[in-house]
N, C-alpha and C. Protein backbone atom coordinates (compact mmCIF):
# COMPACT_ATOMS: atom_id res chain seq x y z
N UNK A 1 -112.93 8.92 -56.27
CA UNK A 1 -112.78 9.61 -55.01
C UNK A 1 -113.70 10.82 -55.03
N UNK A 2 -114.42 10.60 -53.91
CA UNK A 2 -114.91 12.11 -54.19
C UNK A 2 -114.90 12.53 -52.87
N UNK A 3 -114.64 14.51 -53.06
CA UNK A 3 -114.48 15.28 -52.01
C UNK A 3 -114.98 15.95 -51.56
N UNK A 4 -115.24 15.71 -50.01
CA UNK A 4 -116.25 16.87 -49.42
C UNK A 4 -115.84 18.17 -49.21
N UNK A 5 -115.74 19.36 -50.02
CA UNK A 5 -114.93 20.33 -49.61
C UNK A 5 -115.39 20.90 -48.35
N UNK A 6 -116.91 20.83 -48.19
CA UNK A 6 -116.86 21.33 -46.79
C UNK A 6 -116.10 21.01 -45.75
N UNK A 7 -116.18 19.79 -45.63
CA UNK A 7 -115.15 18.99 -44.40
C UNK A 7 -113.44 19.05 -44.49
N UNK A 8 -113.57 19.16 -45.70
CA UNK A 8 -111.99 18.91 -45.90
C UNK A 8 -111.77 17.47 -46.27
N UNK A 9 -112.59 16.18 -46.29
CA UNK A 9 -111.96 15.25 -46.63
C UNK A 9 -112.52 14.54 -47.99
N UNK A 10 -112.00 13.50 -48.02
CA UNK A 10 -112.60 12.78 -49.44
C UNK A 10 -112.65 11.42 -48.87
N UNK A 11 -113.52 10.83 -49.91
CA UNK A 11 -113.91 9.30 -49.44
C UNK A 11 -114.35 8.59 -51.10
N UNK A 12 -113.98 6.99 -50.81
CA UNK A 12 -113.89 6.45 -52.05
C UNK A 12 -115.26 6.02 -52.39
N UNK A 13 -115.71 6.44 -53.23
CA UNK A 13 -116.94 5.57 -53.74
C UNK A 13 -116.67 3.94 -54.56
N UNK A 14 -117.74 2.86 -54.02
CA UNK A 14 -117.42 1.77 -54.89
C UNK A 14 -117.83 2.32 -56.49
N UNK A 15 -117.10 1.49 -57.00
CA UNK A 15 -117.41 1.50 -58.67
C UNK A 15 -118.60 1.45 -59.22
N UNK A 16 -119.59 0.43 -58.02
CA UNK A 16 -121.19 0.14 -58.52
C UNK A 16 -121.83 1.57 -58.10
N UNK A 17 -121.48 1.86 -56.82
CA UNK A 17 -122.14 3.38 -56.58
C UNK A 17 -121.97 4.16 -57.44
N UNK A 18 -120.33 4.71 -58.03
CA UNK A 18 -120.36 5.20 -59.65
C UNK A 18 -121.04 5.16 -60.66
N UNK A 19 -121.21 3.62 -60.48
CA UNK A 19 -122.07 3.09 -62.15
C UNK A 19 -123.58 4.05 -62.10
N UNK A 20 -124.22 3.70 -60.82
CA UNK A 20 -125.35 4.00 -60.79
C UNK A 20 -125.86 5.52 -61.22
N UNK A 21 -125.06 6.59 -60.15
CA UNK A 21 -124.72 7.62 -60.20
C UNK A 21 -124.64 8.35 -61.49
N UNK A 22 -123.83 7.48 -62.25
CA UNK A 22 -123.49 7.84 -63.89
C UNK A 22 -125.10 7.00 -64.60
N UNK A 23 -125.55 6.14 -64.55
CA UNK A 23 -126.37 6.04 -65.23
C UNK A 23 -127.67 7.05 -65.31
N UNK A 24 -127.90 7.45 -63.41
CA UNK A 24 -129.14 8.46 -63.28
C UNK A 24 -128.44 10.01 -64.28
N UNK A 25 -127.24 10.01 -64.42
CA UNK A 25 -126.91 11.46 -64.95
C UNK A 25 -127.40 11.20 -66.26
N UNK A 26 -127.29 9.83 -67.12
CA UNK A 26 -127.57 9.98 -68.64
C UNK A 26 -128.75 10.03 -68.42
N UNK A 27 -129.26 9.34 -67.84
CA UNK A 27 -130.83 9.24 -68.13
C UNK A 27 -131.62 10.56 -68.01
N UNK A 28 -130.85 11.78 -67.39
CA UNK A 28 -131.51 13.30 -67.11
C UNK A 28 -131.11 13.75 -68.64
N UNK A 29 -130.20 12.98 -69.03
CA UNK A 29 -129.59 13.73 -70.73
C UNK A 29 -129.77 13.09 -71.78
N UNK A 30 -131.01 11.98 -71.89
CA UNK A 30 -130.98 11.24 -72.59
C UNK A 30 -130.08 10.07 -72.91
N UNK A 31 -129.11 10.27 -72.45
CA UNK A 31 -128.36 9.54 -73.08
C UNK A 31 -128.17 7.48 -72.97
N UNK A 32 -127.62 6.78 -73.28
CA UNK A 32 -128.01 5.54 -73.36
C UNK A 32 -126.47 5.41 -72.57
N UNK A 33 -126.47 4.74 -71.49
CA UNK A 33 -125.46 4.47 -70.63
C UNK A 33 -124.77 2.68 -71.31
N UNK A 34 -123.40 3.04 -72.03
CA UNK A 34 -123.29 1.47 -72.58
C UNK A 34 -122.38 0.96 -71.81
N UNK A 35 -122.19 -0.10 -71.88
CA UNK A 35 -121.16 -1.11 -71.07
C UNK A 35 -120.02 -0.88 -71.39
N UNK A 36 -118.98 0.20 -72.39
CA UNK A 36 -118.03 0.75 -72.27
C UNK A 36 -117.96 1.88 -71.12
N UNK A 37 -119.44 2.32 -70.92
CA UNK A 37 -119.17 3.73 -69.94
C UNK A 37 -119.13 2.55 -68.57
N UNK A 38 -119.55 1.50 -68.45
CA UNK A 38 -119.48 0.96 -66.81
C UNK A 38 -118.00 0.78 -67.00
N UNK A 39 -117.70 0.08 -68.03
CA UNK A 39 -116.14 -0.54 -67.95
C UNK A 39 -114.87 0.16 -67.74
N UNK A 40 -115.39 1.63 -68.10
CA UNK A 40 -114.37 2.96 -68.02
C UNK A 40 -114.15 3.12 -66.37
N UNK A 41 -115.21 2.94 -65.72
CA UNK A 41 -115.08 3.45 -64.56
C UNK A 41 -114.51 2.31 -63.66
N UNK A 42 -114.73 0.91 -63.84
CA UNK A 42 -114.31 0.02 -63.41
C UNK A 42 -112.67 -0.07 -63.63
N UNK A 43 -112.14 0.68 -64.80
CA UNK A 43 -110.53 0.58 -65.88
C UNK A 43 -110.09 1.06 -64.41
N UNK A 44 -110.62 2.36 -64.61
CA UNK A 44 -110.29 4.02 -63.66
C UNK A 44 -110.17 3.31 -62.13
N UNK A 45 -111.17 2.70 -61.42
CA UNK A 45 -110.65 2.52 -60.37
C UNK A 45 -109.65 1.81 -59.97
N UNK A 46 -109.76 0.56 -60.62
CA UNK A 46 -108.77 -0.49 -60.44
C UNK A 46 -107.03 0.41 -60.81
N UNK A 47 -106.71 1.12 -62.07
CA UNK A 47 -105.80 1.97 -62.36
C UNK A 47 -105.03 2.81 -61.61
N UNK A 48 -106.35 3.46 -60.51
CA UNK A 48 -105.79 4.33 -59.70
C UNK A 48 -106.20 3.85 -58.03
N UNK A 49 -105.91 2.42 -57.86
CA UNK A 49 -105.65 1.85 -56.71
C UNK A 49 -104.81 2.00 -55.76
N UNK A 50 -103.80 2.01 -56.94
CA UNK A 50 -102.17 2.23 -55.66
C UNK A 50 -102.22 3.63 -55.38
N UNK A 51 -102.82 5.26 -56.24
CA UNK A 51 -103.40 6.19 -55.35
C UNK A 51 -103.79 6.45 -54.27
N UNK A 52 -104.78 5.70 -54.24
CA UNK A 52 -106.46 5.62 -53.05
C UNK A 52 -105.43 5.29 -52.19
N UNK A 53 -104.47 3.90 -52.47
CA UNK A 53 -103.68 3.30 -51.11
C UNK A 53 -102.78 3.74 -50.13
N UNK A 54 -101.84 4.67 -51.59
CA UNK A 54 -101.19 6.15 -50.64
C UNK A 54 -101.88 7.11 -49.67
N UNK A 55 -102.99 7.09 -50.19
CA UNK A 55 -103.74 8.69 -49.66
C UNK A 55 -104.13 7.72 -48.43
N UNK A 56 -104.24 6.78 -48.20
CA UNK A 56 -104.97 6.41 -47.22
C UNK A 56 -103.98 5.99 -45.96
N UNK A 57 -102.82 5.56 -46.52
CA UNK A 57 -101.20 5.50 -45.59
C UNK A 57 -101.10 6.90 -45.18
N UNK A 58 -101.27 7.95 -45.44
CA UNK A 58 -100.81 9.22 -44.80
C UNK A 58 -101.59 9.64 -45.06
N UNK A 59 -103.07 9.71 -44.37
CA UNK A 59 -104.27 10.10 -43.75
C UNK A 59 -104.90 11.42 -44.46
N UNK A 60 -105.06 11.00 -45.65
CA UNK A 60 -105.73 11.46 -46.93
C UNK A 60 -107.31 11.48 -47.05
C-alpha cells in the first residue's frame, strides 16, 4: 500500500510494480535483487489481503 500523504489517501500497488520498484532501488546500491526478495513481497501481499479488503469496505 502506498500513501499519498498529500491527498490523504493510499492506493495498492501490484506486487510486479513492487518487484520492479525494488529491483531499480538495488541496482542504485549495488545490490543483487534475488528471488527470495521477489517472493517476500509476493508472501507480504497475499498475507495482508484481508487488510487491503477491510480498508477498502470502509473507504480507506
Amino acid at each position: 500500500v502506498n500513501y499519498a500523504r498529500l491527498f490523504g489517501q493510499t492506493a495498492t500497488l501490484p506486487p510486479d510494480v513492487m518487484i520492479s520498484t525494488q529491483s531499480r532501488m538495488f541496482a542504485r546500491r549495488q545490490v543483487a535483487q534475488r528471488e527470495c526478495d521477489r517472493q517476500l513481497i509476493w508472501d507480504m501481499f497475499e498475507l495482508t489481503e484481508e487488510e487491503r479488503n477491510l480498508q477498502a469496505s470502509i473507504g480507506l
